[in-house]
Each structure stands twice: as C-alpha cells, then as structure tokens.
N, C-alpha and C. Protein backbone atom coordinates (compact mmCIF):
# COMPACT_ATOMS: atom_id res chain seq x y z
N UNK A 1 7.43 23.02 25.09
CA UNK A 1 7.71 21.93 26.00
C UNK A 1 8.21 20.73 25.20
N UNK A 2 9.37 20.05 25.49
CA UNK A 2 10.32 19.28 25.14
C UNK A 2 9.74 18.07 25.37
N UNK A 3 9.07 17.08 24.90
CA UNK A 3 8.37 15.52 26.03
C UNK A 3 9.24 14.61 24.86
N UNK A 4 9.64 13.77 26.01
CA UNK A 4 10.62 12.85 25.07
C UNK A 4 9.46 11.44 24.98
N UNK A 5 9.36 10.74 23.64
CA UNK A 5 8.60 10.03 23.05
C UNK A 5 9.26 8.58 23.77
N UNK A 6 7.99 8.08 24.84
CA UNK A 6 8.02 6.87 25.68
C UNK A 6 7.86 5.45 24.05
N UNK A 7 8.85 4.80 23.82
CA UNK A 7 8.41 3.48 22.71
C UNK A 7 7.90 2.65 23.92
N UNK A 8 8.08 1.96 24.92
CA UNK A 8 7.89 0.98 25.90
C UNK A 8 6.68 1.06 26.09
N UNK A 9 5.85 0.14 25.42
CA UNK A 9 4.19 0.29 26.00
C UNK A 9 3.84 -0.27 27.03
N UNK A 10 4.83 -0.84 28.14
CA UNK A 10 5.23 -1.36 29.25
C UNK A 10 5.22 -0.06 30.41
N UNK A 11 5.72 0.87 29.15
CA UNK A 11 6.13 2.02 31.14
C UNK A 11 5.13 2.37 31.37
N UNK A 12 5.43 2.71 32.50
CA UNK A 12 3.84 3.28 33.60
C UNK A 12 3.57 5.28 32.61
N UNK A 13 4.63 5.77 32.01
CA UNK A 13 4.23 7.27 31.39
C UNK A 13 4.06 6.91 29.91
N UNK A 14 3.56 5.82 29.36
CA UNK A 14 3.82 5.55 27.63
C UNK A 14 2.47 6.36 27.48
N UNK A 15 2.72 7.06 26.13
CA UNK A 15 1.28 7.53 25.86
C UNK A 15 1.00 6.88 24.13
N UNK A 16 0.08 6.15 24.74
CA UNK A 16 -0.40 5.41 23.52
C UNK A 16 -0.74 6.82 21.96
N UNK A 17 -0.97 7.60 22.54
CA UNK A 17 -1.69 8.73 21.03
C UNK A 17 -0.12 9.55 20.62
N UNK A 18 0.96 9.28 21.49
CA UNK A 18 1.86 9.91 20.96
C UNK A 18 3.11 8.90 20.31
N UNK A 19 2.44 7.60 20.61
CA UNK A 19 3.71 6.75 19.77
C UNK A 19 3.72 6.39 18.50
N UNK A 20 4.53 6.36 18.26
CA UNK A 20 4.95 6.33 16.57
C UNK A 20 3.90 5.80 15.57
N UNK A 21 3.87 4.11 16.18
CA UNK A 21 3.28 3.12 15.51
C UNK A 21 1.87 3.41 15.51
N UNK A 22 1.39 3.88 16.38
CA UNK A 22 -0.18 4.69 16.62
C UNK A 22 -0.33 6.07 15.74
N UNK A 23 0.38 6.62 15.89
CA UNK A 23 0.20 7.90 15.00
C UNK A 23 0.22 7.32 13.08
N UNK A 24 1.47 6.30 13.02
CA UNK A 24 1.45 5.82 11.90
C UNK A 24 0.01 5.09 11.18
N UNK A 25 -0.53 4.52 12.27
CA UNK A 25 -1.49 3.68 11.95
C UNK A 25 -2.74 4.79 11.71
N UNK A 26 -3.00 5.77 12.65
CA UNK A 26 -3.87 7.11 12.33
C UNK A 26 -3.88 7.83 11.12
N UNK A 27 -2.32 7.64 10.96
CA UNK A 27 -2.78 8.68 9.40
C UNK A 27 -2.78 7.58 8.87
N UNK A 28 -2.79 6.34 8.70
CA UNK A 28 -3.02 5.58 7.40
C UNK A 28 -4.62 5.31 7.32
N UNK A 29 -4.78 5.19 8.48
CA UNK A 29 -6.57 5.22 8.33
C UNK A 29 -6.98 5.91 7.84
N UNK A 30 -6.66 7.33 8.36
CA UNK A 30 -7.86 8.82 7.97
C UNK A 30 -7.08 8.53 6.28
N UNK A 31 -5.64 8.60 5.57
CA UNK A 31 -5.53 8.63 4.34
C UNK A 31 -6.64 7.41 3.57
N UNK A 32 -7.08 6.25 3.63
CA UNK A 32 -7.54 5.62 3.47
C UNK A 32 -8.83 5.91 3.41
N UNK A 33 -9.78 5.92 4.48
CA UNK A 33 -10.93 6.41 4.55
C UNK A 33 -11.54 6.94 3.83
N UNK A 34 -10.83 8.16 3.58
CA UNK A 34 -11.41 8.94 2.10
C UNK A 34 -11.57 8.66 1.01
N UNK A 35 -10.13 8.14 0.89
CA UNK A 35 -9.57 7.45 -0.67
C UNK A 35 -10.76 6.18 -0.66
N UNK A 36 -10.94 5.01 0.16
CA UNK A 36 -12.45 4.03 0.01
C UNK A 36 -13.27 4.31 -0.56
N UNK A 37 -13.79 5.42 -0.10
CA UNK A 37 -15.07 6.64 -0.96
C UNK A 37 -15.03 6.25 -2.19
N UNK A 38 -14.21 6.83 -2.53
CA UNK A 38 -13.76 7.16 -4.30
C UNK A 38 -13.53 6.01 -4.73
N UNK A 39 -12.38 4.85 -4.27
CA UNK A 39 -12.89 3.80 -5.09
C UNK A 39 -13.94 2.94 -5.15
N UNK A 40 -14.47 2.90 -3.87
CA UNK A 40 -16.04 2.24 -3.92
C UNK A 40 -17.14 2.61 -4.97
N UNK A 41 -16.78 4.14 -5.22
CA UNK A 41 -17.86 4.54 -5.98
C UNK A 41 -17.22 4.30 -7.36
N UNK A 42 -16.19 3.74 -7.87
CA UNK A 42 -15.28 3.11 -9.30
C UNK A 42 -15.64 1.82 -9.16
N UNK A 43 -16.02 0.74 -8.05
CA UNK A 43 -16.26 -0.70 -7.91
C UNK A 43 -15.11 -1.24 -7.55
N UNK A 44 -14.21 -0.96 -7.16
CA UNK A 44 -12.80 -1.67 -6.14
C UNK A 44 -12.55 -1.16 -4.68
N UNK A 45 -11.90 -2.07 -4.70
CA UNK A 45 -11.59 -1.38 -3.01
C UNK A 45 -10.11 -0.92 -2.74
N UNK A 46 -9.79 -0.85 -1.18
CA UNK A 46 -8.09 -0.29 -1.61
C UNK A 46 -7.71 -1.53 -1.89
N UNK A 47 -7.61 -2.74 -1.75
CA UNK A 47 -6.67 -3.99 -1.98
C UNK A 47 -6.79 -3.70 -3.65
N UNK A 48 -7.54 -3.59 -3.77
CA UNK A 48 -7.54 -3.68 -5.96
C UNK A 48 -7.05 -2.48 -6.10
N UNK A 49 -7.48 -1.52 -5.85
CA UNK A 49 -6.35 -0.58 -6.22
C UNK A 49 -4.44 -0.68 -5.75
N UNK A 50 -4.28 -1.01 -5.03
CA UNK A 50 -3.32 -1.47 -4.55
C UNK A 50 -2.45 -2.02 -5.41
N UNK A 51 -2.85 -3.33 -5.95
CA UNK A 51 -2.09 -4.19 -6.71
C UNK A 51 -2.18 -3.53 -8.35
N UNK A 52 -3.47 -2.75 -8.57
CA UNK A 52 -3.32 -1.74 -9.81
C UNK A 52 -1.96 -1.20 -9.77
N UNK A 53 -1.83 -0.20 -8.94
CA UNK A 53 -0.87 0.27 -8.47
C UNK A 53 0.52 -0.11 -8.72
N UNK A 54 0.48 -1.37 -8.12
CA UNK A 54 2.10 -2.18 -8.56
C UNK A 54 1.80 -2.58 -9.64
N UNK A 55 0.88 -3.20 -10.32
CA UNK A 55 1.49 -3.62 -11.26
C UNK A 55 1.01 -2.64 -12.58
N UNK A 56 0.79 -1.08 -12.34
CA UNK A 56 1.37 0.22 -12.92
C UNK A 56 3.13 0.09 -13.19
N UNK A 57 3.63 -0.06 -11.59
CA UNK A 57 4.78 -0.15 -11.61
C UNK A 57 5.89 -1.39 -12.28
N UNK A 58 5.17 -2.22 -12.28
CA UNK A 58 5.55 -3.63 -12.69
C UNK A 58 4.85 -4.46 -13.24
N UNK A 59 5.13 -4.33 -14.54
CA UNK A 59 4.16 -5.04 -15.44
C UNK A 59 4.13 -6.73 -15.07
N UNK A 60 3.83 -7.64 -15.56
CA UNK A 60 4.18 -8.91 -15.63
C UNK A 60 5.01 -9.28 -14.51
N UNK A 61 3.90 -9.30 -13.52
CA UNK A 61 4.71 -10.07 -12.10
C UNK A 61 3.90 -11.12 -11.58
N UNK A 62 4.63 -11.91 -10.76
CA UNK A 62 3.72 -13.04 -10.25
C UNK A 62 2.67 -12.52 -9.10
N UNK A 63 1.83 -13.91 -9.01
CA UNK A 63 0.78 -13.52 -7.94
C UNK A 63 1.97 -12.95 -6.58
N UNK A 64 2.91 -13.75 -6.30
CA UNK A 64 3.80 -13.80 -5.27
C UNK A 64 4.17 -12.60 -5.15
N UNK A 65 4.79 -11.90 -5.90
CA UNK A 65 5.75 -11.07 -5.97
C UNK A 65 4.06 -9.85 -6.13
N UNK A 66 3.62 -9.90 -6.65
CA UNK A 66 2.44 -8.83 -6.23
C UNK A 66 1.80 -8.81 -4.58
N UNK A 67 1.73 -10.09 -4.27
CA UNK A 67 1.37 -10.27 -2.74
C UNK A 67 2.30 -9.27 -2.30
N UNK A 68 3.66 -9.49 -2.02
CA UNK A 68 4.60 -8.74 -1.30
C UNK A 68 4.92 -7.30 -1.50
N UNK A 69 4.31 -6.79 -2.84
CA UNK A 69 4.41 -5.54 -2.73
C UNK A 69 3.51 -4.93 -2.01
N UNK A 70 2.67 -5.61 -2.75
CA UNK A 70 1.27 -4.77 -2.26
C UNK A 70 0.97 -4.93 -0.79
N UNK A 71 1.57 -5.81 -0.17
CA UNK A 71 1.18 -6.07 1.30
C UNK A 71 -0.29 -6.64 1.61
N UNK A 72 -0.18 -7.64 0.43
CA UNK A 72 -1.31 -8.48 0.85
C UNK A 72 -0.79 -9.99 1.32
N UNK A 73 -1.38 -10.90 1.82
CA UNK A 73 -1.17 -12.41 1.88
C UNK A 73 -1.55 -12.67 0.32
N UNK A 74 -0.79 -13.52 0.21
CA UNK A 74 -0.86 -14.61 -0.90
C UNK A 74 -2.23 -15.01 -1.59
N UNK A 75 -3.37 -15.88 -0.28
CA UNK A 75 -3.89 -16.38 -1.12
C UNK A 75 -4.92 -15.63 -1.33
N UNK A 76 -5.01 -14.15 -0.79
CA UNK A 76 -6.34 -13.05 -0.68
C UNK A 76 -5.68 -11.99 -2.20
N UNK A 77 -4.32 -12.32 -2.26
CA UNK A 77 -4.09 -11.82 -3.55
C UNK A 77 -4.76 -12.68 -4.60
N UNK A 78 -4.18 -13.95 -4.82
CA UNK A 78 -5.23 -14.97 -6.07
C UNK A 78 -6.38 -14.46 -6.06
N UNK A 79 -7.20 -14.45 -4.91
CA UNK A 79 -8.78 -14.08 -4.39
C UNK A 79 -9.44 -12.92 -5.46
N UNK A 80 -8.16 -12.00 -5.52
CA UNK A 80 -8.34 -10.72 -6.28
C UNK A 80 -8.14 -10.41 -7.38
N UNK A 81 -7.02 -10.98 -7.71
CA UNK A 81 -6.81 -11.68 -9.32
C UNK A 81 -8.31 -12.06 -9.92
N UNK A 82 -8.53 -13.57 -9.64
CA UNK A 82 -9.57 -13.57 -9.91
C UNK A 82 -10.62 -12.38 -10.32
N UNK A 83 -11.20 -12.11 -9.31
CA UNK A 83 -11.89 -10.94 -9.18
C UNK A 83 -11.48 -10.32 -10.85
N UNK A 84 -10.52 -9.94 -10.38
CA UNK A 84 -10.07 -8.30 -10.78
C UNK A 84 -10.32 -8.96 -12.41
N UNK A 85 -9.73 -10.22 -13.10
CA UNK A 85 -9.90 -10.87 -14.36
C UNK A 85 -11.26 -10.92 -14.58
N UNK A 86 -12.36 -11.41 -13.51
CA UNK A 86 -13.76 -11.30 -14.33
C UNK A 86 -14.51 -9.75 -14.60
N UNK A 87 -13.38 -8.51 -14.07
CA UNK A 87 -13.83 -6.98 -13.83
C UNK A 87 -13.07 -6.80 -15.43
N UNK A 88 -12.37 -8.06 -16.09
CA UNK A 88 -11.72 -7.22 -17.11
C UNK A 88 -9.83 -6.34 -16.71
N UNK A 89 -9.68 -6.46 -15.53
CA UNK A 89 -8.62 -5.24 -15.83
C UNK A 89 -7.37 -5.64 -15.35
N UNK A 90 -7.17 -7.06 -15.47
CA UNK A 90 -6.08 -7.81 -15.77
C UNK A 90 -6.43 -8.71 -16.24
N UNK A 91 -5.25 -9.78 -16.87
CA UNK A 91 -5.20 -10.66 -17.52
C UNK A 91 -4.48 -11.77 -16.75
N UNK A 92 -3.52 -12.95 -16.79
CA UNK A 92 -3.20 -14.23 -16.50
C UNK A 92 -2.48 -14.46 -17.49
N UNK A 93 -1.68 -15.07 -17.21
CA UNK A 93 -0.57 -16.44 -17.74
C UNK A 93 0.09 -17.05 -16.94
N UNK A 94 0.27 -18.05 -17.85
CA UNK A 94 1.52 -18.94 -16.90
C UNK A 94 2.68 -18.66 -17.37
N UNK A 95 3.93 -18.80 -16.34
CA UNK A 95 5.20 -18.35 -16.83
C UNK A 95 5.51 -19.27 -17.73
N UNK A 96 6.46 -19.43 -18.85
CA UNK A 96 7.15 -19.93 -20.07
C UNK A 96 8.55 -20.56 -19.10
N UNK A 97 9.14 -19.99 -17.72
CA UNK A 97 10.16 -20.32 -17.00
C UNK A 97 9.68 -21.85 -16.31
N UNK A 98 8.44 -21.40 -15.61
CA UNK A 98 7.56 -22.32 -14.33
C UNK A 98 6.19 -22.21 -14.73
N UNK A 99 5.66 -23.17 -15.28
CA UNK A 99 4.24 -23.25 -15.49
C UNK A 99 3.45 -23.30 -14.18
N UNK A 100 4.37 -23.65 -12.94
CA UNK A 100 3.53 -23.44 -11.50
C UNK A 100 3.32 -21.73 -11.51
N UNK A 101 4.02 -21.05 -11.84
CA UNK A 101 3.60 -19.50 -11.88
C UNK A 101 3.05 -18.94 -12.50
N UNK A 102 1.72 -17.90 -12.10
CA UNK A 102 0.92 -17.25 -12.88
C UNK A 102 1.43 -15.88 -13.02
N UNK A 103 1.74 -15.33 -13.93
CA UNK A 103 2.27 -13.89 -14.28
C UNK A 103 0.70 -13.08 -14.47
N UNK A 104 0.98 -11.97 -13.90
CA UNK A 104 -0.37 -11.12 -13.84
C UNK A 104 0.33 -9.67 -14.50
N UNK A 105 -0.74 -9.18 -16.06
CA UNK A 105 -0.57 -8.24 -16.33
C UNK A 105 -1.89 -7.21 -16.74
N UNK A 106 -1.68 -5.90 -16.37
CA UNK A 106 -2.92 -4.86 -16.78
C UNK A 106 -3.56 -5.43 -17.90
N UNK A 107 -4.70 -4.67 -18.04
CA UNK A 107 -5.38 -4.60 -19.33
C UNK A 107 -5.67 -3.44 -19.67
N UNK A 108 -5.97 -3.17 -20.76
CA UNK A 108 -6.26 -1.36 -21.14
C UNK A 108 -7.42 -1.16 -20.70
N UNK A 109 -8.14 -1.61 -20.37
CA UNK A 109 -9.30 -1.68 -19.04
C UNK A 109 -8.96 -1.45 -17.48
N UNK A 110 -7.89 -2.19 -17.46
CA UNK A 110 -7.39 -1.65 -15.90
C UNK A 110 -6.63 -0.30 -15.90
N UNK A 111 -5.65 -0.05 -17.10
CA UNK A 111 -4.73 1.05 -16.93
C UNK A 111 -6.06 2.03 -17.49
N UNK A 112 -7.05 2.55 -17.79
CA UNK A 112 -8.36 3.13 -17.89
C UNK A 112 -8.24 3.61 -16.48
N UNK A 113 -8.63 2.44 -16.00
CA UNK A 113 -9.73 2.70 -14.38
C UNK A 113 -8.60 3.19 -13.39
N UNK A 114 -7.08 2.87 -13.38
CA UNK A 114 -6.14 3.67 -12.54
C UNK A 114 -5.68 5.23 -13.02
N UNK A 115 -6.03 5.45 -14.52
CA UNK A 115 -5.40 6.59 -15.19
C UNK A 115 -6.77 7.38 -14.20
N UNK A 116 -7.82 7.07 -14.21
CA UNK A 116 -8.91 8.02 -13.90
C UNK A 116 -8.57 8.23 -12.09
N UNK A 117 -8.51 6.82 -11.47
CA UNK A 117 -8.10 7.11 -10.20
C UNK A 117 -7.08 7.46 -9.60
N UNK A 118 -6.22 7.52 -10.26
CA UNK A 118 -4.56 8.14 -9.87
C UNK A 118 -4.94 9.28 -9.09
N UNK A 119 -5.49 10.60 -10.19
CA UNK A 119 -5.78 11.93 -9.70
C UNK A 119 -6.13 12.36 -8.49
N UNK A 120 -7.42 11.68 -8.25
CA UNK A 120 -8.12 11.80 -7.36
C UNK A 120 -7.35 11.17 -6.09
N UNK A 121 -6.87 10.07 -5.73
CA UNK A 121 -5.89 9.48 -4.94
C UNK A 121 -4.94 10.15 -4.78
N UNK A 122 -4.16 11.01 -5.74
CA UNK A 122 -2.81 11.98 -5.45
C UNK A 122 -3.57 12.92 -4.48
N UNK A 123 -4.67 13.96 -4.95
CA UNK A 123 -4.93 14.74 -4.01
C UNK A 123 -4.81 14.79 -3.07
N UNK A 124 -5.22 13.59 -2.45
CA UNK A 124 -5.12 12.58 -0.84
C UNK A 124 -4.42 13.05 -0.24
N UNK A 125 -2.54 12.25 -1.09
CA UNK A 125 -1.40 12.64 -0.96
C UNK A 125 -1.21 13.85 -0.78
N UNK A 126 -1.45 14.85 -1.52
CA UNK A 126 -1.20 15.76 -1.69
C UNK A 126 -1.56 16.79 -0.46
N UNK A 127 -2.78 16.46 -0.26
CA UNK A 127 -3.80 17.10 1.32
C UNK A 127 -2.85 16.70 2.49
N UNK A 128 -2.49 15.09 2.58
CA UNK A 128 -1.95 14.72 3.55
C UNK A 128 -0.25 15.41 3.82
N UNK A 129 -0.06 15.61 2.72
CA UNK A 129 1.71 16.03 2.91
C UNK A 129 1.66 17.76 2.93
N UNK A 130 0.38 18.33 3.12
CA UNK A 130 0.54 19.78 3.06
C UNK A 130 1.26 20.24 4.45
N UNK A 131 1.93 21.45 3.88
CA UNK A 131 2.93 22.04 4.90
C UNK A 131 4.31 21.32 5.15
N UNK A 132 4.48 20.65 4.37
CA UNK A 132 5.83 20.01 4.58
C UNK A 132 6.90 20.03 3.50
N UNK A 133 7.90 20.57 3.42
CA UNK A 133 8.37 20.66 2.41
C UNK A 133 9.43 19.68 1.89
N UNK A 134 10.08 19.97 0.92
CA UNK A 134 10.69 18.87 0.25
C UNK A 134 11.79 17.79 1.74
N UNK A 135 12.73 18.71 1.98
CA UNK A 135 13.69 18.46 3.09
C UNK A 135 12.51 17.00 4.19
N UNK A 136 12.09 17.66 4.67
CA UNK A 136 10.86 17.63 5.44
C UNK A 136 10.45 15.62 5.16
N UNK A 137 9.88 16.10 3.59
CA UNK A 137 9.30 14.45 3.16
C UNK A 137 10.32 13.48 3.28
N UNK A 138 11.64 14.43 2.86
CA UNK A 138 12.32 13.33 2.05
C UNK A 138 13.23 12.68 3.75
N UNK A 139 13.33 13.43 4.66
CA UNK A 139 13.47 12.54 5.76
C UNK A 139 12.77 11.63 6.79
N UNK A 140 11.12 12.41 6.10
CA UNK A 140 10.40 11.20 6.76
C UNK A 140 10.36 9.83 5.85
N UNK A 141 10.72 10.03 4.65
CA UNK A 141 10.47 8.75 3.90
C UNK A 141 11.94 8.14 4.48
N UNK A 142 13.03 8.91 4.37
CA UNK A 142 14.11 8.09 4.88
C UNK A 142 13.89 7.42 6.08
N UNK A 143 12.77 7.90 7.15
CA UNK A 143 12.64 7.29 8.27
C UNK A 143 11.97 6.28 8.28
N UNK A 144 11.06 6.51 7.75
CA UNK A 144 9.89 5.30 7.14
C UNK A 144 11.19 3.84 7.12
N UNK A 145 11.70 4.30 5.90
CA UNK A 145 12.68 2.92 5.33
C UNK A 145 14.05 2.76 6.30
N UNK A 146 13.86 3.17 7.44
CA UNK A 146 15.12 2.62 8.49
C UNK A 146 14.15 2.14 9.04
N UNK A 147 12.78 2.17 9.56
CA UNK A 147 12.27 1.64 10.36
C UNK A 147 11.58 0.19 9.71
N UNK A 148 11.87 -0.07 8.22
CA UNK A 148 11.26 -1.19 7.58
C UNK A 148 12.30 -1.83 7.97
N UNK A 149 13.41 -0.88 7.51
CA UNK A 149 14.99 -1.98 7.36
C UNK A 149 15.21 -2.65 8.42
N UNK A 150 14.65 -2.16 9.78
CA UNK A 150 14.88 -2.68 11.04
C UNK A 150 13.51 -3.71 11.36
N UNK A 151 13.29 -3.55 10.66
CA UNK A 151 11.52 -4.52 10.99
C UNK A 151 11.92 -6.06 10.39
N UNK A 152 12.33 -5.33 9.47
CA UNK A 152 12.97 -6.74 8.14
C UNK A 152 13.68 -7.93 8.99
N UNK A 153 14.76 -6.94 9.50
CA UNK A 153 15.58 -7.76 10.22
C UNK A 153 15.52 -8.11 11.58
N UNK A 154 15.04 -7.44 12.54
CA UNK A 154 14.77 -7.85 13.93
C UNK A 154 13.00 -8.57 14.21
N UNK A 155 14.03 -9.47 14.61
CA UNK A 155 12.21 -9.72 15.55
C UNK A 155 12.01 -10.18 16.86
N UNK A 156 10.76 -9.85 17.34
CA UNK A 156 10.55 -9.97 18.22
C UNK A 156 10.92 -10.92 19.94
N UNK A 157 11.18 -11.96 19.20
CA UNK A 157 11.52 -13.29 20.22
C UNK A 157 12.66 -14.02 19.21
C-alpha cells in the first residue's frame, strides 16, 4: 500500500508518527539514549562529547564557531568549556588576531577520553544504519543536507 506522506500538520489526515520531522526526531532520541549510558558512565554528557567531537575535527576553533557546529547556543557552549578545562580535556587561549576570542583546543586528556569513546559510539552508528547499504546512506545523507540547505534559507514568516 502506496500512502503518500501528509507534511501539513494542519490537514485533517496528517499523521504525526509518519512525518518526517517526527520520525527524525525518534531516531535521534533512541540513537542518543543509549549512547548517554556510555558517556555518563565516562563523566560527560552528549553536549561534551559533541564538541569533543568537533574539535577532533577542528583543532583550534573558537567558542563561536564550536557553538555552531556542535549545535549548541553560545553561552551553554562557554558553560562547557569551562567545565570541560577543569575535567582537564581542553585547554583555552586567546586569539593572537582578537584577544576578544577564545580559541579552544584538545588536550591529550581529551583526545584519551574520545579515542576510548569513539568505538563504542560508532557501534550506535553502526546498529542504527544496519540494513542499508551504501547507495541507500549516501542518499539519505544527501537528503538530510537539502533539507538543512532549505532550513538555512527559508523561514517561516
């Protein structure tokens, strides 16, 4: 049976468990959920792992520019910085460009505590993407990023 996917959470036939943004938000929970476990029992949560994460990817970035990857607000990123500097597993500076900017980089204490949690976190991934094959991912990720690209740019009112 063919059911064409209602977006209008307005129409009288929308089914809230079959729309996108709901299903999206479902698997990010249940992926999450689990993954909490595991870092709770390391002493971070997902926001600290998170910004581990990017700044795996990107060494020496600002609080700013870590906010936006990671998809945190701004000042709950500082919040964590902090944090994360009295845990040891980053460090601070000020930029040499803008002394108003704090550049945030790992410590061999932090790249420790992500080398150990990577693994365990891929599995996740790994559980979550079973049965799907390459073709498969690589157009849901393409979908993923038309639906940012359109988020980016349209809004609401």
């Amino acid at each position: 049976m063919n059911k064409n996917v209602i977006l209008d959470p307005a129409a009288h036939d929308f089914d809230l468990f079959g729309s996108p943004f709901y299903l999206i938000a479902h698997a990010d929970f249940q992926y999450h959920e689990d993954v909490e476990t595991v870092l709770v029992k390391n002493g971070v949560n997902k926001s600290i792992y998170r910004i581990l994460t990017v700044l795996r990817a990107q060494e020496n970035i600002s609080i700013s520019g870590l906010a936006q990857h990671s998809l945190i607000k701004r000042n709950t990123v500082g919040r964590l910085i902090e944090r994360m500097a009295q845990m040891q597993l980053v460090t601070t500076f000020l930029s040499p460009d803008d002394n108003r900017v704090t550049i945030v980089t790992l410590t061999p204490e932090g790249r420790k505590l992500l080398d150990r949690l990577t693994p365990v976190v891929a599995r996740q991934t790994i559980r979550a993407m079973e049965g799907l094959n390459q073709e498969q991912l690589q157009a849901f990720v393409k979908t993923l990023r038309h639906i940012i690209k359109n988020l980016d740019r349209l809004g609401i009112e």
